[in-house]
Every structure is written in C-alpha cells, then in structure tokens.
C-alpha atoms as a PDB file:
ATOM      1  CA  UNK A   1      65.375  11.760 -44.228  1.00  0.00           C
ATOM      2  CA  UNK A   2      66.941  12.638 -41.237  1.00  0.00           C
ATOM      3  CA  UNK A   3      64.037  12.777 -39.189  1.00  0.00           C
ATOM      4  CA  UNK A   4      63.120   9.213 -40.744  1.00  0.00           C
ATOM      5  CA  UNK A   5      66.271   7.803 -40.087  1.00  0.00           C
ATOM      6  CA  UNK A   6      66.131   8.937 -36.173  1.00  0.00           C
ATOM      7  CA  UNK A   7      62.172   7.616 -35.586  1.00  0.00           C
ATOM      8  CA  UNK A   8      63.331   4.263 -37.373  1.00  0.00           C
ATOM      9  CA  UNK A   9      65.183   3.659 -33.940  1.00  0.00           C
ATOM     10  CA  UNK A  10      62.232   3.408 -32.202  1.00  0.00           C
ATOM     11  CA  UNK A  11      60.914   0.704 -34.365  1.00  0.00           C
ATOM     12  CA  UNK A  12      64.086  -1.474 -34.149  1.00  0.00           C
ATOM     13  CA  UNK A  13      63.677  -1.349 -30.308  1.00  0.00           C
ATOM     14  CA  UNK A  14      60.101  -2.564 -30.356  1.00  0.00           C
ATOM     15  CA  UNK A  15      61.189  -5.217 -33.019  1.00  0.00           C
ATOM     16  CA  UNK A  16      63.892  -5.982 -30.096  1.00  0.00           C
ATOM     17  CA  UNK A  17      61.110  -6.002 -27.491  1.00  0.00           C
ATOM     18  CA  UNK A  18      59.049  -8.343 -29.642  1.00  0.00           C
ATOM     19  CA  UNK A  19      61.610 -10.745 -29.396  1.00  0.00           C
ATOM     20  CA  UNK A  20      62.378 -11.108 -25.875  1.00  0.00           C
ATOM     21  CA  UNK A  21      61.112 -14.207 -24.325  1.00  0.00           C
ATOM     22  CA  UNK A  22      57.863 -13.463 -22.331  1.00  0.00           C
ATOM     23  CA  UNK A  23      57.527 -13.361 -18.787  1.00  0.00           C
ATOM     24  CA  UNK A  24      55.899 -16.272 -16.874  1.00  0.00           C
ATOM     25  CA  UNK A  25      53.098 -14.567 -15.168  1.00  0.00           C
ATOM     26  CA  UNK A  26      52.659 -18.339 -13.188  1.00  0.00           C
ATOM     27  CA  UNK A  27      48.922 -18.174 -13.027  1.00  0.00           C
ATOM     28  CA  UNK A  28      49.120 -21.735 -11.723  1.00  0.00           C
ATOM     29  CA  UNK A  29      51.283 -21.029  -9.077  1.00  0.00           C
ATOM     30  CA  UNK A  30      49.960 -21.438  -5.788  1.00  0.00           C
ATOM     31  CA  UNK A  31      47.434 -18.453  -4.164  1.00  0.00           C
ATOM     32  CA  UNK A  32      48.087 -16.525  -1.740  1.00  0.00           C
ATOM     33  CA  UNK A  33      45.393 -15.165   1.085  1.00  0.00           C
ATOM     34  CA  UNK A  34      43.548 -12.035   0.103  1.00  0.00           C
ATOM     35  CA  UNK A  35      45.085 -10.024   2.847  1.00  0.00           C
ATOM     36  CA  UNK A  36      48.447 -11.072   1.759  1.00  0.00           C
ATOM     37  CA  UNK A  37      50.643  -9.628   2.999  1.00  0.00           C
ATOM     38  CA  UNK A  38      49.056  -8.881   6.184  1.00  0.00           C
ATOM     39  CA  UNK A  39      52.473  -7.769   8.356  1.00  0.00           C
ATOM     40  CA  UNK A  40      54.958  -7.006   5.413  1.00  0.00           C
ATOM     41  CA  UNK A  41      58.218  -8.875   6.962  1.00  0.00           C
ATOM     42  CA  UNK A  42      60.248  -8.926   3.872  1.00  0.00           C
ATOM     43  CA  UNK A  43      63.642 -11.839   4.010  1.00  0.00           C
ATOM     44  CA  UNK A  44      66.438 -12.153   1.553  1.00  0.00           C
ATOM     45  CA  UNK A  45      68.374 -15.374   2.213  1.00  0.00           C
ATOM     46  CA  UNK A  46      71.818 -15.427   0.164  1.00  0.00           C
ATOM     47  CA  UNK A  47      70.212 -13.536  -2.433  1.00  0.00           C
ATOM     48  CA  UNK A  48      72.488 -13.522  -5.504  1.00  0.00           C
ATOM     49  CA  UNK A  49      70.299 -11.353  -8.524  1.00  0.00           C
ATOM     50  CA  UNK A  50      71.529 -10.927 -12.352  1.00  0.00           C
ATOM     51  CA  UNK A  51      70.187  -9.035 -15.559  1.00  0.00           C
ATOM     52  CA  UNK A  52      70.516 -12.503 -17.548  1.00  0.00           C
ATOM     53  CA  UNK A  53      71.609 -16.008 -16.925  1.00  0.00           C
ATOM     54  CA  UNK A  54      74.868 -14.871 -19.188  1.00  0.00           C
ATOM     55  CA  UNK A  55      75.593 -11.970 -17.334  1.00  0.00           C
ATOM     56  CA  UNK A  56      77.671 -11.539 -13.986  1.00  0.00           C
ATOM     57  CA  UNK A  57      75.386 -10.893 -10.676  1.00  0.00           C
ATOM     58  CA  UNK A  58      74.957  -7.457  -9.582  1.00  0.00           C
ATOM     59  CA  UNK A  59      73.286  -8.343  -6.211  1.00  0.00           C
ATOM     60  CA  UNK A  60      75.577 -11.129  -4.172  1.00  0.00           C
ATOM     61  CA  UNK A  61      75.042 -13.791  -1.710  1.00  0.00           C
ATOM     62  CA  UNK A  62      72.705 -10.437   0.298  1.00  0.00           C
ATOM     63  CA  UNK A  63      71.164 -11.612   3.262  1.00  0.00           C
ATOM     64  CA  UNK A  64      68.622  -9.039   5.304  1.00  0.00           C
ATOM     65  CA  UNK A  65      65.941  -9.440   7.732  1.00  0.00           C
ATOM     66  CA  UNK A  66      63.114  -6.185   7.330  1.00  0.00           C
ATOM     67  CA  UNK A  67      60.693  -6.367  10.127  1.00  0.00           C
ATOM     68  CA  UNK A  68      56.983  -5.217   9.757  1.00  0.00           C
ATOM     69  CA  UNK A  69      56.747  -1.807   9.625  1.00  0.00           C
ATOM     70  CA  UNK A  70      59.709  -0.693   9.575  1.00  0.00           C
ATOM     71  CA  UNK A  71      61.327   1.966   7.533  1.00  0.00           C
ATOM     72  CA  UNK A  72      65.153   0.953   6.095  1.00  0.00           C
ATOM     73  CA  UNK A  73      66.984   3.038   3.888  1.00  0.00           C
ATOM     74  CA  UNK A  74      69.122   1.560   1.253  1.00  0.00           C
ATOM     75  CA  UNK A  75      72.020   3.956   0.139  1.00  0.00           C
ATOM     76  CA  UNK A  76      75.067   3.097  -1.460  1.00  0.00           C
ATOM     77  CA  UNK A  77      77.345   5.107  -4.549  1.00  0.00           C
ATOM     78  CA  UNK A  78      76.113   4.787  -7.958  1.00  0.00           C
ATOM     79  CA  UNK A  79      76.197   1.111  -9.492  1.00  0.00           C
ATOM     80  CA  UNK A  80      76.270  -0.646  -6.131  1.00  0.00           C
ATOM     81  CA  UNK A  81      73.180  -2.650  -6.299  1.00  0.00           C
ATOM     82  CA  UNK A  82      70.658  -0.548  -4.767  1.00  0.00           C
ATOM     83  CA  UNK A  83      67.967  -0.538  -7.014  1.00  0.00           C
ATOM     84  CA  UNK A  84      68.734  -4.136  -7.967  1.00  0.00           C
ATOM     85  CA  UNK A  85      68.168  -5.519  -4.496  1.00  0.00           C
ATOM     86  CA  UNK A  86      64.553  -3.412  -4.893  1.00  0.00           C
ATOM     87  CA  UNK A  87      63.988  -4.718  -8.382  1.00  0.00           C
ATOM     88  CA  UNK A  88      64.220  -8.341  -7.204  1.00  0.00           C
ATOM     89  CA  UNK A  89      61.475  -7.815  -4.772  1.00  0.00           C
ATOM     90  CA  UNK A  90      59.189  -7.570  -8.204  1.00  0.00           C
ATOM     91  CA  UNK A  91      61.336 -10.468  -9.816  1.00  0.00           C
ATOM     92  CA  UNK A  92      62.302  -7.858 -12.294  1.00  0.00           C
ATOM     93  CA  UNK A  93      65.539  -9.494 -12.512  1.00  0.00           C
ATOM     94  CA  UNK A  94      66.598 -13.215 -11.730  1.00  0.00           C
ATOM     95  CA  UNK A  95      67.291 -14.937  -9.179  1.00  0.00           C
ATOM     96  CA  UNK A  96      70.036 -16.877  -9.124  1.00  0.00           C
ATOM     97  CA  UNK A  97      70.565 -18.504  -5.924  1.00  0.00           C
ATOM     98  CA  UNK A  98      68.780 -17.760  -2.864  1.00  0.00           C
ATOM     99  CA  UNK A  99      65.129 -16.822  -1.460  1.00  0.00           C
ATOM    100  CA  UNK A 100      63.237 -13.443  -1.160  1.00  0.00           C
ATOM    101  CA  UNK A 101      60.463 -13.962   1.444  1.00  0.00           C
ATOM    102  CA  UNK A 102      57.254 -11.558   2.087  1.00  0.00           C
ATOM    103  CA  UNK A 103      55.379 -12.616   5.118  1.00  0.00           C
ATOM    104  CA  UNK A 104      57.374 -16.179   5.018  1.00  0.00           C
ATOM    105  CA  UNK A 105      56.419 -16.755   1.099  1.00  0.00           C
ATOM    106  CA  UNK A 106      58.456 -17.428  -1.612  1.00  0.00           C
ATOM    107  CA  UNK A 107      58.079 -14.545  -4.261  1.00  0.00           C
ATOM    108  CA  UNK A 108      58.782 -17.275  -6.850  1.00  0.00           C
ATOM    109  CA  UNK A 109      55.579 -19.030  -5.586  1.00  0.00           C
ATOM    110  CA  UNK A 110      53.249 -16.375  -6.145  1.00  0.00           C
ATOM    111  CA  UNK A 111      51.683 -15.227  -9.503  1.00  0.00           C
ATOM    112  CA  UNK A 112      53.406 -12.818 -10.789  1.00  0.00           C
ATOM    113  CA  UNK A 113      50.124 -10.566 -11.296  1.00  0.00           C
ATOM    114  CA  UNK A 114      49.269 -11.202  -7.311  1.00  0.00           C
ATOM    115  CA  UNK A 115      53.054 -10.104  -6.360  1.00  0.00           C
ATOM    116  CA  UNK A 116      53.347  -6.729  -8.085  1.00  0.00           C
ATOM    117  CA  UNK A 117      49.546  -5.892  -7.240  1.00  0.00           C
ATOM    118  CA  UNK A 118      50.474  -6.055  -3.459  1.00  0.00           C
ATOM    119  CA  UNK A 119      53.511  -4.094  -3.440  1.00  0.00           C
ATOM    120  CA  UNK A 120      53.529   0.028  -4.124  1.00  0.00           C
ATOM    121  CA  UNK A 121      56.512   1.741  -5.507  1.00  0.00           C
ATOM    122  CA  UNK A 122      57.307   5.133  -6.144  1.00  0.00           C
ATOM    123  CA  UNK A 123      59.929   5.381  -8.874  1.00  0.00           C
ATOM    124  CA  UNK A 124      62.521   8.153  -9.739  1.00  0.00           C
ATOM    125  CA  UNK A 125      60.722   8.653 -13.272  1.00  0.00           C
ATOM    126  CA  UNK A 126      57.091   9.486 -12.376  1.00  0.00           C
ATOM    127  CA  UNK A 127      54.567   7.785 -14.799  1.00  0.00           C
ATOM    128  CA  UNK A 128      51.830   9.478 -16.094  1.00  0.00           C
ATOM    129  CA  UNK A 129      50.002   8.924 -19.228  1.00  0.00           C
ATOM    130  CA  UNK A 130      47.557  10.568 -21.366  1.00  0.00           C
ATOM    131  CA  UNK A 131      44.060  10.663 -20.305  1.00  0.00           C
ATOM    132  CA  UNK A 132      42.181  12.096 -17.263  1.00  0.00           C
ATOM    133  CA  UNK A 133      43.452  12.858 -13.399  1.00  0.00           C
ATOM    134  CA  UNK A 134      40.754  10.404 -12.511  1.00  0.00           C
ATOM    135  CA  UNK A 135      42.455   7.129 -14.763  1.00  0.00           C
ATOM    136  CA  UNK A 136      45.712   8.245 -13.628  1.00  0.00           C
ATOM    137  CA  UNK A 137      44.863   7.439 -10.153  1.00  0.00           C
ATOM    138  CA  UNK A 138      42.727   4.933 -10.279  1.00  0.00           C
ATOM    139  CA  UNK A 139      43.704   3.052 -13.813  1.00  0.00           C
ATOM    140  CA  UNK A 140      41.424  -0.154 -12.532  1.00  0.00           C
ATOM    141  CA  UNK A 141      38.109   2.260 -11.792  1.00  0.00           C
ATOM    142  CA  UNK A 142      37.795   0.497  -8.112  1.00  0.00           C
ATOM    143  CA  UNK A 143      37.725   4.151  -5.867  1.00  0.00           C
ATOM    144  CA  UNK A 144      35.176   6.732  -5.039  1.00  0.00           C
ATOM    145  CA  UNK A 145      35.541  10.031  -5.907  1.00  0.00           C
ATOM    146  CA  UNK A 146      35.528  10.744  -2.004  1.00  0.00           C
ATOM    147  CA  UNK A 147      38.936   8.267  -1.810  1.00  0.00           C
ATOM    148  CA  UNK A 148      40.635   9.870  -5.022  1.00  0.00           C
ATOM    149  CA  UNK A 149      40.204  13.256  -3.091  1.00  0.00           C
ATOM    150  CA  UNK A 150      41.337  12.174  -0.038  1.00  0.00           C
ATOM    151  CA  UNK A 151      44.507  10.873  -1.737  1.00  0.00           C
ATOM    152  CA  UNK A 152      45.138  14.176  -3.535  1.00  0.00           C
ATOM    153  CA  UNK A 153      44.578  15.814  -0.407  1.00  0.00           C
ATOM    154  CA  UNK A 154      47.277  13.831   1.708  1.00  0.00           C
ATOM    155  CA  UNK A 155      49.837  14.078  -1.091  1.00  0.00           C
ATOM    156  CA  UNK A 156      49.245  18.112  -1.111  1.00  0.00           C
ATOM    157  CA  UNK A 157      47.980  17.713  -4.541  1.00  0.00           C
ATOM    158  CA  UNK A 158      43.859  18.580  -3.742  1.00  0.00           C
ATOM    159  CA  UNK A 159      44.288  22.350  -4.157  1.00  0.00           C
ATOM    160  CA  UNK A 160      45.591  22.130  -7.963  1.00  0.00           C
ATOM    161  CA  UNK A 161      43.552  19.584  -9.081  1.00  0.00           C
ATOM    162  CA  UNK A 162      40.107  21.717  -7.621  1.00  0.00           C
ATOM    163  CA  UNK A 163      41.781  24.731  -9.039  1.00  0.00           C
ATOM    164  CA  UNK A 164      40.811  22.735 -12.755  1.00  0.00           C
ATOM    165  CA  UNK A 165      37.160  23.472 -14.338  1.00  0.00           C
ATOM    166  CA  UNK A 166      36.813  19.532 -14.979  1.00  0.00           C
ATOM    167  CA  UNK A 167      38.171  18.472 -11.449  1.00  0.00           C
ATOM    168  CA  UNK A 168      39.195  14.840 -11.524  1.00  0.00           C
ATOM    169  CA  UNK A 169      38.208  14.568 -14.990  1.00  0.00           C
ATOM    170  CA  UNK A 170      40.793  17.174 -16.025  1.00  0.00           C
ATOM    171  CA  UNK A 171      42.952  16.142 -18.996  1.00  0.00           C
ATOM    172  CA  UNK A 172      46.321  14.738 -18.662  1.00  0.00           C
ATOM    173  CA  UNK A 173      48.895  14.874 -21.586  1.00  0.00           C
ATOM    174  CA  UNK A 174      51.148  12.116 -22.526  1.00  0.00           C
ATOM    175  CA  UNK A 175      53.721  11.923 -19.970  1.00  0.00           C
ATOM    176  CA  UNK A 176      51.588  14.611 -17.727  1.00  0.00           C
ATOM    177  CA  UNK A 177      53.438  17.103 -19.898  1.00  0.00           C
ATOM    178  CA  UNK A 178      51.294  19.522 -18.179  1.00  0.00           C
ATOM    179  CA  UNK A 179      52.605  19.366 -14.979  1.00  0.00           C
ATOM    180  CA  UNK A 180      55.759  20.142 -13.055  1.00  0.00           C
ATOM    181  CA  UNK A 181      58.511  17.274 -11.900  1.00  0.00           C
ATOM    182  CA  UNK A 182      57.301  17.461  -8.492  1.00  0.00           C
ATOM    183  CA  UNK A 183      53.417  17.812  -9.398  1.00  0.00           C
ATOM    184  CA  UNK A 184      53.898  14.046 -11.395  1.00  0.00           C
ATOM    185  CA  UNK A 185      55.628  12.691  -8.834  1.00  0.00           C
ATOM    186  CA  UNK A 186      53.249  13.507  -5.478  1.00  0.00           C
ATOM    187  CA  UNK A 187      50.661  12.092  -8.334  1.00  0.00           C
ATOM    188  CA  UNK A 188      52.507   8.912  -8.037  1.00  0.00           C
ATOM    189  CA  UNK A 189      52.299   9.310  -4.170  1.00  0.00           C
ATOM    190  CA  UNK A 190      48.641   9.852  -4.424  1.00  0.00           C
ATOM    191  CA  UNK A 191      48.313   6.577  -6.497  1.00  0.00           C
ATOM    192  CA  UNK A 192      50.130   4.819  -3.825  1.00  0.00           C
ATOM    193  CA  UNK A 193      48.172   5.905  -1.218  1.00  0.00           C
ATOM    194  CA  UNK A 194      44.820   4.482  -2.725  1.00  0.00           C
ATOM    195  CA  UNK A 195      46.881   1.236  -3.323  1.00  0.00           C
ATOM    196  CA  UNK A 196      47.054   0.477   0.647  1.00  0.00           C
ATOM    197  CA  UNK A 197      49.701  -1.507   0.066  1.00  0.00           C
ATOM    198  CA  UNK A 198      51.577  -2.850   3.174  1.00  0.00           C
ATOM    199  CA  UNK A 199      54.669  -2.943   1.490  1.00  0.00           C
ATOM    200  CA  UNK A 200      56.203   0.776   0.282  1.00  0.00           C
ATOM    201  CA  UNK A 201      59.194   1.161  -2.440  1.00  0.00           C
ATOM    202  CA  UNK A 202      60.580   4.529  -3.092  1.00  0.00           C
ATOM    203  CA  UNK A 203      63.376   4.220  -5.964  1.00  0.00           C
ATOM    204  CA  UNK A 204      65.139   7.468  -5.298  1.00  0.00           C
ATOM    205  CA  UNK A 205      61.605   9.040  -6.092  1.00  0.00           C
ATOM    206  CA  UNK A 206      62.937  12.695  -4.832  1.00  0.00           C
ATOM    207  CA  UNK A 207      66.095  12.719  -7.035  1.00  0.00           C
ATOM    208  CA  UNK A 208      64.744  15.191  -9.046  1.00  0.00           C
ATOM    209  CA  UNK A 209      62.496  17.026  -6.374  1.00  0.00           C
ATOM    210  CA  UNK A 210      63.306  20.427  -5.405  1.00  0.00           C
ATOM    211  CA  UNK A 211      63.976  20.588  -1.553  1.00  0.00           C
ATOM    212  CA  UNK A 212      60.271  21.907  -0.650  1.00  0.00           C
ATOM    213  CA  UNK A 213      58.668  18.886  -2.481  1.00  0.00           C
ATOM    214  CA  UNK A 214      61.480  16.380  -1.036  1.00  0.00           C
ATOM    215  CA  UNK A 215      60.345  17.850   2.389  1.00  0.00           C
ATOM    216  CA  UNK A 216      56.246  17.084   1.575  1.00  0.00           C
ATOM    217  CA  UNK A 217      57.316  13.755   0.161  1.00  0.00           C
ATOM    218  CA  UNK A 218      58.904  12.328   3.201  1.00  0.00           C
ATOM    219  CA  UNK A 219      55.795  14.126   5.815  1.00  0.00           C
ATOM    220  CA  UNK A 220      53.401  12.486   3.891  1.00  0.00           C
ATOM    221  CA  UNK A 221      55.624   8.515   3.927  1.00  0.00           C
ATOM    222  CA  UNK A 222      56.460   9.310   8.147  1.00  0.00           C
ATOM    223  CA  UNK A 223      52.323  10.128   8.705  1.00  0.00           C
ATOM    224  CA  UNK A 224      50.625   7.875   5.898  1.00  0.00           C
ATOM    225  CA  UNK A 225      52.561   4.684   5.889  1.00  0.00           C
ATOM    226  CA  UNK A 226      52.495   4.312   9.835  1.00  0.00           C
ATOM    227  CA  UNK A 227      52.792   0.312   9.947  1.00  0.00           C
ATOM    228  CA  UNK A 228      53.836  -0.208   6.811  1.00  0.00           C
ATOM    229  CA  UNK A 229      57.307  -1.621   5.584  1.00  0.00           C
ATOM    230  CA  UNK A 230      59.065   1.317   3.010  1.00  0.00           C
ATOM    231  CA  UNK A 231      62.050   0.519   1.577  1.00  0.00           C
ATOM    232  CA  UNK A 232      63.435   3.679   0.470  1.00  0.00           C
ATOM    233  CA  UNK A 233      66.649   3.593  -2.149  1.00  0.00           C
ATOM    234  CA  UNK A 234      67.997   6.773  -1.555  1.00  0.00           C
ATOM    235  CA  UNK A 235      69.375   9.327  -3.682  1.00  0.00           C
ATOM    236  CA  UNK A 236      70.074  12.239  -0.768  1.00  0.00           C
ATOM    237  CA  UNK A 237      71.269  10.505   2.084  1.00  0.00           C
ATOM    238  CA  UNK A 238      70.039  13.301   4.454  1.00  0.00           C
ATOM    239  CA  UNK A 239      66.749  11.992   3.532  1.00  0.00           C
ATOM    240  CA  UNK A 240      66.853   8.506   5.587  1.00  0.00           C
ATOM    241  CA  UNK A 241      68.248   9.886   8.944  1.00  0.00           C
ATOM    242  CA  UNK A 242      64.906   9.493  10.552  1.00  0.00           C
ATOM    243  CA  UNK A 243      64.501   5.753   9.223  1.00  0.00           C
ATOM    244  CA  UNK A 244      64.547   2.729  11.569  1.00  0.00           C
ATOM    245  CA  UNK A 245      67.379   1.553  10.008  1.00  0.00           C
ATOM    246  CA  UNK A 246      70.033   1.749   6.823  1.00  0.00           C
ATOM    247  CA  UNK A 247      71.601  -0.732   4.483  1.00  0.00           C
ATOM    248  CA  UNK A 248      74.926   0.257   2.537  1.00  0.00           C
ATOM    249  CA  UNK A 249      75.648  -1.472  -0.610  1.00  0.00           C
ATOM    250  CA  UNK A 250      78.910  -1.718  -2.340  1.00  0.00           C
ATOM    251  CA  UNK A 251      79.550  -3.627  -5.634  1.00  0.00           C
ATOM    252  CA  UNK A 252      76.724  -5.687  -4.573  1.00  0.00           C
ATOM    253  CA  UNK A 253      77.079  -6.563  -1.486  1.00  0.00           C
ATOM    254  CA  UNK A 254      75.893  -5.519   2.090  1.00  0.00           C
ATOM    255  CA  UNK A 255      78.891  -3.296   3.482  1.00  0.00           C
ATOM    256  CA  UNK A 256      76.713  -1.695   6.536  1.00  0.00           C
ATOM    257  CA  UNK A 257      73.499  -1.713   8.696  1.00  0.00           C
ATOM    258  CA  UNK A 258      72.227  -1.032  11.439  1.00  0.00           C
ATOM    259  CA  UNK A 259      70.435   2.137  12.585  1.00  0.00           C
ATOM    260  CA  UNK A 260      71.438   5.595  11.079  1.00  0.00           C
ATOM    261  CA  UNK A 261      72.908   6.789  14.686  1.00  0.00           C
ATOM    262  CA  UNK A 262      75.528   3.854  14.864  1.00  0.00           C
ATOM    263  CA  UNK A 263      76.447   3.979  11.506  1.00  0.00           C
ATOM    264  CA  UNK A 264      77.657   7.706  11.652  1.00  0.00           C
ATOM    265  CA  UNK A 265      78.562   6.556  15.287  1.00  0.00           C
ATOM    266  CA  UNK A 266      81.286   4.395  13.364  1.00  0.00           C
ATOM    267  CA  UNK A 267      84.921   5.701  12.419  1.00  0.00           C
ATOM    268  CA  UNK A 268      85.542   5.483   8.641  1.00  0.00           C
ATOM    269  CA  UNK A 269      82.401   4.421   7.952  1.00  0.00           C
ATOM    270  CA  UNK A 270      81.129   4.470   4.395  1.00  0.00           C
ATOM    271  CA  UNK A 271      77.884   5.606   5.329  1.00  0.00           C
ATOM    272  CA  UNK A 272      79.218   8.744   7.420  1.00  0.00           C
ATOM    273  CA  UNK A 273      81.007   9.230   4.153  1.00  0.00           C
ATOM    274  CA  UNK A 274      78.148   9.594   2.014  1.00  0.00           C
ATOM    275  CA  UNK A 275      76.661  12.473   4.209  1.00  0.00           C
ATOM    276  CA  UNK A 276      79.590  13.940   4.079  1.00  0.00           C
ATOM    277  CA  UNK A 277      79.513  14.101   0.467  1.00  0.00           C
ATOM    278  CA  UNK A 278      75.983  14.699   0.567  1.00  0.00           C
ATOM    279  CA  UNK A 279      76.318  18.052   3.183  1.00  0.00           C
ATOM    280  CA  UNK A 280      79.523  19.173   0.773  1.00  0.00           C
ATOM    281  CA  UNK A 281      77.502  19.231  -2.796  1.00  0.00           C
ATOM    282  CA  UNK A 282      74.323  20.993  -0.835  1.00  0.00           C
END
C-alpha cells in the first residue's frame, strides 16, 4: 500500500502535465536561412522573463550585447536569474517585455522546432536514456560512424566506449545508469560536438564533475568551440577566468560585466566576492 500510495504521485504529475496548455511550436512562423545562425551574435533588449503571466519576473529589464564568438560567463549567487536569462534563449519561459536577438532575429519569429535545433546546451543533469551509445549520440541517425568516433574521441570518451565488445552499439540503461557522473556528462559534450552548433550553452554542466573531468570539460569548449558563441552559467567561478568576458546577476538583474580582469580589478566587487567564496570552500 505504501509503495502504491508513493508511485500514485507520479501519475498525478503526468495528469498535471496533461493539462498544461501546449506549446506553440509556430510552424507558420517565418523561416529562417539554413545556415542560420551563421555568426551567433546573440542581443537581449530590456529583456524582462517570467515562469507565468501570474507570476513576478525573475529576469528584469536585462540588456546585453554577446558578440560572435565570444565566450561570456554568467555567474551570480543562487536564485539570481542565471539560468533564467539562458532558458529564455530557448523561450522556455516568457517573455514579457523586450527582444532576444540571434544574428539580428527575433527568437519569437522563428519556429520553435528551428530555434532549439540550432542552439547546443550542455545541462547540469546529463540526459541519457535507454538504448544504445550510437542513439544516444546521434538520436536523429544523420552521422557516420567515423563522426560519432571522432566526437567520442574529442570529449575523451573513445577509449571506454572501444573498451565495449558491441562498440557504439553498446547498451545504455535508463538514465545511463551504467556510467559514472562525469562519463554521462562528456556524453552530452560528445552530442554537442556532432550538433555543430554555432551557439554553445553550458548550464553549470560541471557542478557535479570532479576537478579532473571539470578540467577535460573546459580543454575540450577552449579547443572545439573556437568561433563559436558559449554562454557558460557557472557553478565554480574559477571556471570562467579565461572567458572573454563575465555577466553578474543579482535578483535578476545585470549587477556587473565586463572582462574577468576588471571585474576582480574592481574594489568591492561582487564578482571578486564570489571567487573569494569560491577559493575559501575549495
């Protein structure tokens, strides 16, 4: 009965799910170019974001100006906005007032299916699901065995997956219960690499990394990604002192940015703070 009672949960959230209104995938929105995006300038203009019309914003008035190619961290304490600002880029959440711009286009323009096929993220929770290596990297069957290998290989991943009898057709369990944290996510980084995307998010995707696999994530996004915008939310500030620039968020808002030298450059800064903090708990 108990056990009943505690799986029963599971089917009141679906019935939830079932009742949410459906997103507008906007098929008749207007097209975009095949290479789209083909520089990966990314705009917000008074960007003001919120989990439901009813609900108070938790992104405000944010404007920010991400050149192509270039590699800003976004850092900020926990609750400030940071993966809200991210999660607007997918129109995960709405938009309230304002305009977020990839290569000059409104993301509210473009079909929903076309926007989140052209950008790559890397989130904290690696997804993995069961089946074979092979349909977790490739879940559209569009790459050679020759690119899945190379995209194993760059994310340090080629050696394990070899080390398996059935090679890329080696069985994953649900969740990839049958491999490490770190081992799911550079699998995420491999996907990401076959999706060439010109536009890069990592959502705090080496939270729960050990420092070794932290260190192999960020070689592989400084060689792999050369040209490409990343926008990298992150969770150990340490992690974004090589990055073109940094964006600090507070309660919403844009506190700080500029490059990672002039911020700590600044007295009472908050982002000096947060290393601080950061050196203290390592």
């Amino acid at each position: 009965m108990a056990s009943v009672e505690m799986y029963m949960s599971a089917v009141e959230r679906v019935d939830g799910y079932s009742r949410l209104p459906t997103e507008s995938y906007g098929e008749e929105d207007a097209a975009v170019s095949q290479d789209w995006p083909a520089s990966g300038e990314v705009t917000f203009e008074n960007v003001t974001l919120s989990y439901d019309d009813d609900l108070d914003p938790v992104v405000r008035n944010v404007t920010l100006n991400i050149k192509p190619g270039e590699k800003v961290g976004i850092c900020g304490r926990t609750g400030s906005g940071k993966s809200s600002l991210v999660m607007g880029l997918f129109r995960l959440l709405n938009i309230s007032d304002g305009k977020i711009r990839i290569d000059g286009v409104n993301v509210t323009d473009i079909p929903l299916s076309t926007l989140r096929t052209k950008l790559s993220i890397i989130p904290q929770d690696a997804v993995m699901f069961s089946g074979t290596v092979r349909e977790n990297l490739d879940p559209g069957n569009v790459h050679t065995d020759e690119e899945l290998w190379k995209a194993l290989e760059t994310a340090q991943m080629k050696d394990l997956v070899i080390s398996f009898s059935e090679g890329l057709d080696s069985l994953v369990l649900e969740e990839g219960a049958n491999f490490s944290t770190g081992q799911r996510q550079l699998f995420c980084l491999a996907r990401a690499l076959l999706r060439q995307s010109r536009i890069i998010v990592l959502d705090e995707a080496t939270s729960s990394l050990d420092r070794e696999t932290d260190k192999a994530l960020q070689t592989v996004v400084a060689s792999s990604w050369v040209g490409c915008t990343v926008l990298a939310i992150a969770h150990r500030v340490t992690s974004i002192l090589d990055f073109d620039n940094v964006v600090v968020l507070e309660a919403g808002r844009i506190v700080e940015k500029g490059s990672p030298k002039d911020l700590l450059a600044k007295r009472g800064g908050t982002f000096a703070s947060l290393l601080r903090a950061c050196q203290q708990q390592s």
